[in-house]
Protein backbone atom coordinates (compact mmCIF):
# COMPACT_ATOMS: atom_id res chain seq x y z
CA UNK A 1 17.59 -10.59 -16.20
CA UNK A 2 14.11 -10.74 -14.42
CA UNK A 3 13.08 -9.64 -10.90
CA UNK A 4 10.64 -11.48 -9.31
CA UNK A 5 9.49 -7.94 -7.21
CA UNK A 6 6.19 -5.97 -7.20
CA UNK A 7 6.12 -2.31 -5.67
CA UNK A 8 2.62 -2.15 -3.53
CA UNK A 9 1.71 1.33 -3.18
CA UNK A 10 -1.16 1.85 -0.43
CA UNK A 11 -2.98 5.22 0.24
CA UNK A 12 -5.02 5.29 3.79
CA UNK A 13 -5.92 8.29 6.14
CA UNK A 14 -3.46 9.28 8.08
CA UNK A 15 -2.45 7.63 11.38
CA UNK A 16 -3.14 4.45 9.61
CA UNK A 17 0.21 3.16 7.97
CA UNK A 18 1.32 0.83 11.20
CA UNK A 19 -1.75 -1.24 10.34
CA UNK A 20 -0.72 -1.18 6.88
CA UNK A 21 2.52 -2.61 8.26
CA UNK A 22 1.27 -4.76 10.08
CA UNK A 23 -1.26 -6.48 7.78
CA UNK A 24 2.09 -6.62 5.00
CA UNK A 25 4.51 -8.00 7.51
CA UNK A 26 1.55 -10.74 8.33
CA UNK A 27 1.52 -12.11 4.88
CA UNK A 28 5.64 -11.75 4.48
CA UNK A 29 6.82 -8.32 4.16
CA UNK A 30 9.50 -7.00 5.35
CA UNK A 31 9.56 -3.05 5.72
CA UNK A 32 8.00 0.11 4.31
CA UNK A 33 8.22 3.88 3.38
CA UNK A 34 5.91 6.27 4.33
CA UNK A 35 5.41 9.13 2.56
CA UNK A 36 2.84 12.28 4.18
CA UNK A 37 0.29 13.07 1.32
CA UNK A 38 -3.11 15.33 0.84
CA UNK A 39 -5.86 13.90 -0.96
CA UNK A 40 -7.82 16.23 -3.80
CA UNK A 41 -10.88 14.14 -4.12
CA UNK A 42 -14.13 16.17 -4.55
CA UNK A 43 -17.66 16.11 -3.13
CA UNK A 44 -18.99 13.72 -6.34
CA UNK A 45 -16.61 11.20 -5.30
CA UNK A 46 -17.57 11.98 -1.56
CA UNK A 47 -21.18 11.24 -2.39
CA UNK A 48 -20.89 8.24 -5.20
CA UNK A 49 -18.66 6.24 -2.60
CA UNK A 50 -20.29 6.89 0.02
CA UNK A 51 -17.50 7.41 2.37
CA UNK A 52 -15.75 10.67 4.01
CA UNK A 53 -12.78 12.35 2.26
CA UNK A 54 -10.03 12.66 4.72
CA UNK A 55 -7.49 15.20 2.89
CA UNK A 56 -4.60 14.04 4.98
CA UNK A 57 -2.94 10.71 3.73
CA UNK A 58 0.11 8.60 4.36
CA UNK A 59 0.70 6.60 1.43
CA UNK A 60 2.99 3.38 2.32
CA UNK A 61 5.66 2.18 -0.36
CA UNK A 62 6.01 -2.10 0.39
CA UNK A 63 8.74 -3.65 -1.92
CA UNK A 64 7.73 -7.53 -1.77
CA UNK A 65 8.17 -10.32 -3.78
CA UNK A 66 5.93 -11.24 -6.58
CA UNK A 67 4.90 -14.91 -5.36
CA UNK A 68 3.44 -12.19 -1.85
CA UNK A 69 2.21 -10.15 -3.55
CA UNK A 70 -1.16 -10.87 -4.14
CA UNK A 71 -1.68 -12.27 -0.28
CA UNK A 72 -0.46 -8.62 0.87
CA UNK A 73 -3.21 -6.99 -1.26
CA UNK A 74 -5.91 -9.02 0.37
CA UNK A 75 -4.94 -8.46 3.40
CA UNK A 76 -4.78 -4.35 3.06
CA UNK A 77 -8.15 -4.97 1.44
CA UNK A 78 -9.34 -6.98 4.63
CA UNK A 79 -7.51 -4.56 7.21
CA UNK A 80 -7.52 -0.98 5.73
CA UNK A 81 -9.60 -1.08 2.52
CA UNK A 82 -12.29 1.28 1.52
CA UNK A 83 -14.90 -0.17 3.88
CA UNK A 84 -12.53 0.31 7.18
CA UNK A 85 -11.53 3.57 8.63
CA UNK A 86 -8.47 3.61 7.12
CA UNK A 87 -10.05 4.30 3.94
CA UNK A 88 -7.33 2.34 1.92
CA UNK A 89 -6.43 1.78 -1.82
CA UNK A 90 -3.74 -0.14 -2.84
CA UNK A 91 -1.94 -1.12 -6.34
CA UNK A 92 0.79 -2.72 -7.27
CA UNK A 93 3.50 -1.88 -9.97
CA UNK A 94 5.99 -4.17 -11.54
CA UNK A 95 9.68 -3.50 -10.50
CA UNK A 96 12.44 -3.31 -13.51
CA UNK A 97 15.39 -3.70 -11.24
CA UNK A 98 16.44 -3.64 -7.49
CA UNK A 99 19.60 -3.22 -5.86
CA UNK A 100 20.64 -2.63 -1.97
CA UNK A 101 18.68 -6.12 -0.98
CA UNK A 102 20.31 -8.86 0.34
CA UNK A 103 21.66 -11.32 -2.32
CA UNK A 104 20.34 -8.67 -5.14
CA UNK A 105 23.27 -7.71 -7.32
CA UNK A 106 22.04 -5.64 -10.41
């Protein structure tokens, strides 16, 4: 049986999952979990990116389908990526199985 799901995973500074949310639910989403996190980069990575190191995170669990899932990245990459304040990454992760969706029986 196959699952036509991705699991998007996006790390920003804190205070900015609701535009993570927002720039998910724009391209089809439906919800997300948000899980408080501290960051451990170190100066090096402060100074070859060129950006701040915020040590408080939220990263932002988005279960969406696979034919999404690439419009969702873009649009974290456009609304919270590395060049915004947010600061954002964001990967995706193939799902094996889901159950407690609508119309998913596994």
């Amino acid at each position: 049986m196959s699952f036509d799901y991705e699991l998007i995973v996006c790390i920003v500074n804190a205070g900015f999952s609701d535009a993570v949310m927002e720039a998910a639910r724009a391209c089809g989403a439906g919800g997300g979990t948000v899980i408080h996190a501290r960051g451990t980069a170190n100066k090096e990575a402060e100074t070859f990116f060129k950006i701040t190191i915020q040590p408080e995170k939220e990263a932002v669990m988005i279960l969406v389908p696979t034919d999404i899932k690439d419009d969702v990245l873009h649009a974290l990459y456009q609304k919270v990526g590395l060049q915004t304040p947010g600061q954002g990454i964001a990967m995706s992760l193939p799902v094996d199985g889901v159950v407690g969706l609508p119309g998913e029986n596994t």
